[in-house]
Protein backbone atom coordinates (compact mmCIF):
# COMPACT_ATOMS: atom_id res chain seq x y z
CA UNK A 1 84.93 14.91 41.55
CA UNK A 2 84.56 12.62 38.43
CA UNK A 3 87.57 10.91 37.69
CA UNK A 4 88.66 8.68 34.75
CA UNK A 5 91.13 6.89 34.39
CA UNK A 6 92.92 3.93 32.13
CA UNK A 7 91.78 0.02 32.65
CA UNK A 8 95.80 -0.29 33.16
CA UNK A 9 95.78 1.81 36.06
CA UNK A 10 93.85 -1.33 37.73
CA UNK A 11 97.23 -2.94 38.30
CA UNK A 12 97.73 -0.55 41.05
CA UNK A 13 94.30 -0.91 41.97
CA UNK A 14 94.94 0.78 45.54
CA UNK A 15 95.35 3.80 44.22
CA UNK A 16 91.97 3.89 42.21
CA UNK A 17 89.56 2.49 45.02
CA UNK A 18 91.30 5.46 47.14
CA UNK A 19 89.72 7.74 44.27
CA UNK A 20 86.45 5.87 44.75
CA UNK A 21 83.57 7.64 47.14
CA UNK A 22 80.12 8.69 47.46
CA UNK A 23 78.37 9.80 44.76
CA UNK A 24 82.09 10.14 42.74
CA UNK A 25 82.76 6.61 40.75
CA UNK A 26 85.85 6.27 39.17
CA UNK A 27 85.71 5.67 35.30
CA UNK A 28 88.03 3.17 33.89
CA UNK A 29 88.52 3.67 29.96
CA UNK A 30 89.79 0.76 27.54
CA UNK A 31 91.29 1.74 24.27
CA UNK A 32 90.23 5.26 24.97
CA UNK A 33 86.71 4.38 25.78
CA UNK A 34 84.29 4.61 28.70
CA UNK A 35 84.26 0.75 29.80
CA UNK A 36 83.55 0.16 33.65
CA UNK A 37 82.84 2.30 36.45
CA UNK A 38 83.48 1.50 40.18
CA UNK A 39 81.04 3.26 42.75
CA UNK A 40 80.87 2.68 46.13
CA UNK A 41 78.37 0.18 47.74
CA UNK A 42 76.13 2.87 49.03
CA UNK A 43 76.09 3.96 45.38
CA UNK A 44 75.26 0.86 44.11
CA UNK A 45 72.84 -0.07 46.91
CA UNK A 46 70.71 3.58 46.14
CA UNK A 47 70.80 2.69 42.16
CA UNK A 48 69.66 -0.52 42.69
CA UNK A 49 66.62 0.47 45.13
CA UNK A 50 65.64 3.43 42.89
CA UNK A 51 65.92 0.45 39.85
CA UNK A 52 63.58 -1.69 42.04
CA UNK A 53 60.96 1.44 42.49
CA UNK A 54 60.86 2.64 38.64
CA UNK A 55 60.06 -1.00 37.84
CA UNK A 56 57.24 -1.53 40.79
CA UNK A 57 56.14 1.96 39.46
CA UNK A 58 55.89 0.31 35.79
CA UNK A 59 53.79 -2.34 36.91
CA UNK A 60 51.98 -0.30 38.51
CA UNK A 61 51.25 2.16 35.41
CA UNK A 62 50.84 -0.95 33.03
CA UNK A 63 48.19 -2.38 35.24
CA UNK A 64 46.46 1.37 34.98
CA UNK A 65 46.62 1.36 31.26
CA UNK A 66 45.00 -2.13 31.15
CA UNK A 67 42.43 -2.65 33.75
CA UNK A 68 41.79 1.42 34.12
CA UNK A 69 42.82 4.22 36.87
CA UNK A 70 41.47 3.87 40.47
CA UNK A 71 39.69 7.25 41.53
CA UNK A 72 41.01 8.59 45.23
CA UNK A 73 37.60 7.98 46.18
CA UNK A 74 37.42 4.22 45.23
CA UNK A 75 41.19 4.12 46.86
CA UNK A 76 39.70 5.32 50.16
CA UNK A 77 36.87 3.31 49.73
CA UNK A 78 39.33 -0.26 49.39
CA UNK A 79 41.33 0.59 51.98
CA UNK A 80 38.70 0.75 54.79
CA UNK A 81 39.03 4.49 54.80
């Protein structure tokens, strides 16, 4: 369940990590407005590996556009198979 809740609420800031778990960040709002977010490490571990594999995949797709696709035989063919 999303919850969202004031920056001020941080004084008791028990009380919002007890809201925090898997896949459910809290939101904290300042003035009214979507400021910070506090996810679990898991959370933060997964977003950060999937952040790691969309840029690998970019380099990956920039090298394609500039030096040219590999066909799947040429792939088989470089990797001994």
């Amino acid at each position: 369940m999303i919850a969202i809740k004031p920056v001020s609420d941080l004084r008791n800031y028990n009380e919002v990590l007890q809201d925090v778990a898997d896949e459910s960040p809290v939101f904290l709002t300042k003035n009214g407005r979507g400021c910070y977010a506090v996810i679990t490490i898991k959370d933060y571990e997964r977003l950060s590996a999937t952040n790691a594999l969309f840029f690998e995949l970019k380099k990956g797709e920039d090298s394609a556009k500039a030096k040219g696709w590999l066909s799947a035989k040429d792939v088989r063919t470089m990797a001994g198979l």
